[in-house]
Protein backbone atom coordinates (compact mmCIF):
# COMPACT_ATOMS: atom_id res chain seq x y z
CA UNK A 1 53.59 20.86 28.15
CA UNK A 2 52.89 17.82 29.39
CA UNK A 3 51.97 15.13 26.63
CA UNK A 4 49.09 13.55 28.76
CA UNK A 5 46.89 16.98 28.96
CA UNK A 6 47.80 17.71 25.38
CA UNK A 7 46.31 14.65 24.43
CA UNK A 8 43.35 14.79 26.70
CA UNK A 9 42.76 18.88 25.04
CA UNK A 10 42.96 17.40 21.85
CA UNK A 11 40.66 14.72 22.47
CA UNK A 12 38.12 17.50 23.98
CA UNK A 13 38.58 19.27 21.11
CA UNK A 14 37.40 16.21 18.83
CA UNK A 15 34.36 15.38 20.94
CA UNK A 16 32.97 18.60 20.52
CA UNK A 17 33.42 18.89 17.06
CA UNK A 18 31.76 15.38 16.78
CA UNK A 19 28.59 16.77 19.07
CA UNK A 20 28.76 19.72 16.79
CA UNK A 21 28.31 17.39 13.74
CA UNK A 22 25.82 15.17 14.98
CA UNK A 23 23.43 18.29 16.17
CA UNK A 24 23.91 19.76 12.96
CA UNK A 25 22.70 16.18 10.92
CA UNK A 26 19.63 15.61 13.35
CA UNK A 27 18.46 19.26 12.65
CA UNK A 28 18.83 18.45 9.01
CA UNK A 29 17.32 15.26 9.00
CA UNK A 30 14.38 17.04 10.89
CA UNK A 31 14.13 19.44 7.94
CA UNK A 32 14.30 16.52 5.31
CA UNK A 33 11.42 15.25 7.45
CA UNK A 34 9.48 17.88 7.02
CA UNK A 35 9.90 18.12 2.62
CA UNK A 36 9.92 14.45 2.26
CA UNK A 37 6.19 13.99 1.09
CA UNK A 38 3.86 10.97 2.25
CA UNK A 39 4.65 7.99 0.56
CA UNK A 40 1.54 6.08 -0.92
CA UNK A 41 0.85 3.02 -2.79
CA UNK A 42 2.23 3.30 -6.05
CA UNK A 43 -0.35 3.47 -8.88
CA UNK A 44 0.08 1.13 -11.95
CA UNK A 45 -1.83 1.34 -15.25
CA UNK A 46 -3.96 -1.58 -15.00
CA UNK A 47 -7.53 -3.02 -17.03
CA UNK A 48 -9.77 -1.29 -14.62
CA UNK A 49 -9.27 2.27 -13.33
CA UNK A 50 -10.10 4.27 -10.20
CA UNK A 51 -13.81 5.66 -11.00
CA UNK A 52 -14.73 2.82 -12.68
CA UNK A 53 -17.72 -0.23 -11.70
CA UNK A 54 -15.86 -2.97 -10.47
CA UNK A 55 -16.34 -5.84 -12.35
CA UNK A 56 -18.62 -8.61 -9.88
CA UNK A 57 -17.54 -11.62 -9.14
CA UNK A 58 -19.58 -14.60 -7.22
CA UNK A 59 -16.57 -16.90 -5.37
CA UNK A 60 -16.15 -19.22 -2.36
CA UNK A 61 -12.84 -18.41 -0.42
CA UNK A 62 -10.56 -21.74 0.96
CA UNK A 63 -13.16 -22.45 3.83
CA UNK A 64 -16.24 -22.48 1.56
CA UNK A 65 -17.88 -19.64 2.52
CA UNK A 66 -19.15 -17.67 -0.21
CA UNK A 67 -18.85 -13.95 -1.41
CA UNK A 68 -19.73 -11.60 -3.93
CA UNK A 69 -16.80 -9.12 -4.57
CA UNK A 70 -18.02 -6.05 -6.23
CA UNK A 71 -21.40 -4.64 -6.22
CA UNK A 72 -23.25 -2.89 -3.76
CA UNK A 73 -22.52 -3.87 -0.16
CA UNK A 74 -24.89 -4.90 2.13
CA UNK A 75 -22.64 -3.94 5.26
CA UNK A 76 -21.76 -1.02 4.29
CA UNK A 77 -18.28 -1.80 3.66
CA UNK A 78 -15.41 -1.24 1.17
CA UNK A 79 -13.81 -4.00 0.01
CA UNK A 80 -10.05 -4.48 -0.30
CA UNK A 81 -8.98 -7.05 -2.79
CA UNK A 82 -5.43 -8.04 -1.44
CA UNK A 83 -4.00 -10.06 -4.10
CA UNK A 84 -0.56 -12.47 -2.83
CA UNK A 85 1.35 -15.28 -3.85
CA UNK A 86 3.57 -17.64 -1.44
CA UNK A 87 5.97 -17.31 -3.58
CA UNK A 88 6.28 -13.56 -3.24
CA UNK A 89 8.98 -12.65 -0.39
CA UNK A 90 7.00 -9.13 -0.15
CA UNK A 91 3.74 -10.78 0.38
CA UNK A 92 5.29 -12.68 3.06
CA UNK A 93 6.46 -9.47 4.96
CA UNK A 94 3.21 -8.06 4.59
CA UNK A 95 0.74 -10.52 5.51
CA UNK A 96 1.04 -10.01 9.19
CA UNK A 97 0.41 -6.63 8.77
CA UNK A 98 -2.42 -7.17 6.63
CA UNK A 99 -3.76 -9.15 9.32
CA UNK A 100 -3.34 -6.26 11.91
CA UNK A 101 -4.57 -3.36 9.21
CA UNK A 102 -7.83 -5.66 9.22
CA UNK A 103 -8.94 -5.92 12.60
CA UNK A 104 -8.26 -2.42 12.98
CA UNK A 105 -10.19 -1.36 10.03
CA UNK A 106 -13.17 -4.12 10.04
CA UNK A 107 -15.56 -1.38 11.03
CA UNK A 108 -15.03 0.26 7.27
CA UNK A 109 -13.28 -2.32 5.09
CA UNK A 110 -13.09 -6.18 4.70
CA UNK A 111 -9.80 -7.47 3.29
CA UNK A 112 -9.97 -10.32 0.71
CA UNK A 113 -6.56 -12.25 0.28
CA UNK A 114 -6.55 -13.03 -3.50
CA UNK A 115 -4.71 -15.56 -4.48
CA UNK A 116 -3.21 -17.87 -7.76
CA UNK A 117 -2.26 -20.93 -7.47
CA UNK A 118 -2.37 -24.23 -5.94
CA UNK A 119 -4.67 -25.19 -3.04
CA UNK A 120 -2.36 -26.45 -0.59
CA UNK A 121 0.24 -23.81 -0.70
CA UNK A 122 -2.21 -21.17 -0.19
CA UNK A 123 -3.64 -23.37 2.72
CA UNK A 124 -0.59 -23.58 4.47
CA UNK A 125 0.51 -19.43 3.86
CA UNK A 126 -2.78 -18.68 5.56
CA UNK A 127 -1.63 -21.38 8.59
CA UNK A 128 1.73 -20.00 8.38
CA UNK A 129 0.61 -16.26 9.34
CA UNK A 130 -2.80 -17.00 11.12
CA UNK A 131 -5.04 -15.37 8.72
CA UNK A 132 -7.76 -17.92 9.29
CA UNK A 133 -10.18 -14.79 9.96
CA UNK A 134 -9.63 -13.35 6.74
CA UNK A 135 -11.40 -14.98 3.22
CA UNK A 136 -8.67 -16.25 1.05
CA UNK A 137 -9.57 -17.14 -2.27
CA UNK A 138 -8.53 -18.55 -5.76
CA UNK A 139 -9.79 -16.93 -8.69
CA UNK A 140 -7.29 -16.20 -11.34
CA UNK A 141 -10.09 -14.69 -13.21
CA UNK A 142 -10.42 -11.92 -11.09
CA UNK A 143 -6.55 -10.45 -11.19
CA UNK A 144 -7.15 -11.21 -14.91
CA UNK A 145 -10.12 -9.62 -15.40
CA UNK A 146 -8.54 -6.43 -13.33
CA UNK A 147 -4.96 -7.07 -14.86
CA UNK A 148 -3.59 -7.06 -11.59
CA UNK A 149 0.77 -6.34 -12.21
CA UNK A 150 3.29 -7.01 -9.88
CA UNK A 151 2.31 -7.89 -6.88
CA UNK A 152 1.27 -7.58 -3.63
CA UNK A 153 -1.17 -5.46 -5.12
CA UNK A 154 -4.18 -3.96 -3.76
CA UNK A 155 -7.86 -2.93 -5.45
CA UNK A 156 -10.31 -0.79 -3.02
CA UNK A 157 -13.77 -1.34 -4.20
CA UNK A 158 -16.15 1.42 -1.80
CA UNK A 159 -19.70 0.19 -0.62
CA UNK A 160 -21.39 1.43 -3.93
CA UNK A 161 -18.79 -1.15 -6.38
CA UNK A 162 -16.82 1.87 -7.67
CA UNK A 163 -13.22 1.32 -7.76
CA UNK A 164 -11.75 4.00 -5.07
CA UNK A 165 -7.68 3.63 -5.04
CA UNK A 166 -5.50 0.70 -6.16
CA UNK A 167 -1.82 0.16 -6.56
CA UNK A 168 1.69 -2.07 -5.16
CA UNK A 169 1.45 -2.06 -1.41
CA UNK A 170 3.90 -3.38 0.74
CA UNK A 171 3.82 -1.37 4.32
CA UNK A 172 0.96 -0.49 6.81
CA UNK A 173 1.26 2.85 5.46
CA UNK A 174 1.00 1.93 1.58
CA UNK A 175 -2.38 0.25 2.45
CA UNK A 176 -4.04 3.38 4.70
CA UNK A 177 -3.05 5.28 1.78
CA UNK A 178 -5.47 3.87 -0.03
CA UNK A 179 -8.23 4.70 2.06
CA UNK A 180 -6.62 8.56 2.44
CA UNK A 181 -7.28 8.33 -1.21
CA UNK A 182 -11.14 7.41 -1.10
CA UNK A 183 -11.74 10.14 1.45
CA UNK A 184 -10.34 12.78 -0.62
CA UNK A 185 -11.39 11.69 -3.12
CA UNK A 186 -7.82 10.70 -5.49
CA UNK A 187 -6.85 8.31 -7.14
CA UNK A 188 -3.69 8.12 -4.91
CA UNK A 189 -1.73 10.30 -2.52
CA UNK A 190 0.48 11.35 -5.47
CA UNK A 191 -2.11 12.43 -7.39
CA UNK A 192 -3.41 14.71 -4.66
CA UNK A 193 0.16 16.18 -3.98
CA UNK A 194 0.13 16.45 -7.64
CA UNK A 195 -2.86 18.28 -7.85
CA UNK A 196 -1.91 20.57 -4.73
CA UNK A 197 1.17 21.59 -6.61
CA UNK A 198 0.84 21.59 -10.31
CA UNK A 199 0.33 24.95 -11.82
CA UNK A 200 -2.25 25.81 -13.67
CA UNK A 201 -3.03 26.42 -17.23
CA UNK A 202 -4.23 29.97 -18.44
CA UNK A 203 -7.86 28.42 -19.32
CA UNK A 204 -7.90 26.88 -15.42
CA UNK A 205 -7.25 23.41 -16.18
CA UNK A 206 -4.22 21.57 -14.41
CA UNK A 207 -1.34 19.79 -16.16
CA UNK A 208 -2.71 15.88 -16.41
CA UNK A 209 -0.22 13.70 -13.73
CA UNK A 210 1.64 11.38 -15.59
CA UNK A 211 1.16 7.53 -15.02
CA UNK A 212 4.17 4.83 -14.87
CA UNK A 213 3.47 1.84 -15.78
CA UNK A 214 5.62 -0.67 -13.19
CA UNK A 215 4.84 -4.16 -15.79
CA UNK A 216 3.52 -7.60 -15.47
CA UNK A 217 3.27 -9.89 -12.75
CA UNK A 218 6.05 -13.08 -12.24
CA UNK A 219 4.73 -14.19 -9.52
């Protein structure tokens, strides 16, 4: 036979066993699609929990305008205490999405950057990403008072002061978690999967979730 149309058989041959493959690994990444549960923003034992007041805090963000942060809302708003550094590569990445997750959310939630730190530094991360429309402000006391871990970290305080959802965010998706979370009514989406699939007890009562606890903040 001639060694041309062997070698064009064989290379038949390998292309559809390559288009074999590759149908067979899409159909089971669709199925790993399918198991893989939502991802939320991780949860982190911290000074304040979900159900509790929020602690209230009178403070002036970088432009001087002045805000109470916990409490009863007037608005009608949550609050979202978004707590950054610009030293914090994550924070970086996020920002910008921060900025988008607020204008598309400013019906229901107002995002406070929280910051650390020097003045200036904070001045010019705010230039940097355009996130003039958003308060930024400088209150160690308040990621103390909260004992606020590794950041960026978020705290969703509802219209009525409680404490809804909190935890590490770093995606679009980490932070509409949290809000999934006050509308059902969890502390996080892993403690409502947790909850939809723990078994329960002989007396009724579900298996308590366990907590990790991710450690301190070097920011």
């Amino acid at each position: 036979m001639d060694p041309l149309v062997v070698s064009q058989v064989l290379s038949w041959v390998v292309i559809l066993a390559l288009t074999v493959t590759v149908l067979a690994l899409t159909r089971q990444i669709g199925v790993l699609h399918e198991r893989v549960a939502p991802l939320g923003a991780l949860t982190t034992r911290t000074a304040v929990e979900v159900g509790d007041l929020a602690p209230e805090f009178d403070v002036s963000d970088l432009a001087g305008r002045k805000l109470h942060l916990g409490g009863r809302q007037a608005d009608g708003r949550s609050q979202l205490l978004l707590f950054v550094s610009p030293v914090c590569p994550m924070c970086k990445k996020l920002l910008p999405v921060a900025r988008s997750f607020a204008q598309s959310e400013r019906q229901n939630v107002k995002i406070v950057l929280m910051g650390d730190g020097d003045r200036p530094s904070h001045e010019a991360m705010v230039k940097e990403h355009r996130l003039e429309a958003m308060p930024m402000v400088l209150a160690p006391i308040v990621g103390i008072t909260l004992g606020i871990g590794k950041l960026p970290h978020a705290v969703l305080i509802d219209a009525a002061g409680v404490i809804r959802a909190k935890g590490i965010v770093n995606s679009r998706e980490h932070l509409e978690s949290l809000l999934v979370a006050q509308e059902t009514g969890h502390a996080s989406i892993q403690d409502y999967l947790l909850g939809a699939e723990r078994p329960q007890r002989p007396n009724g009562a579900a298996a308590a979730p366990h907590h990790h606890d991710t450690g301190r903040m070097s920011a």
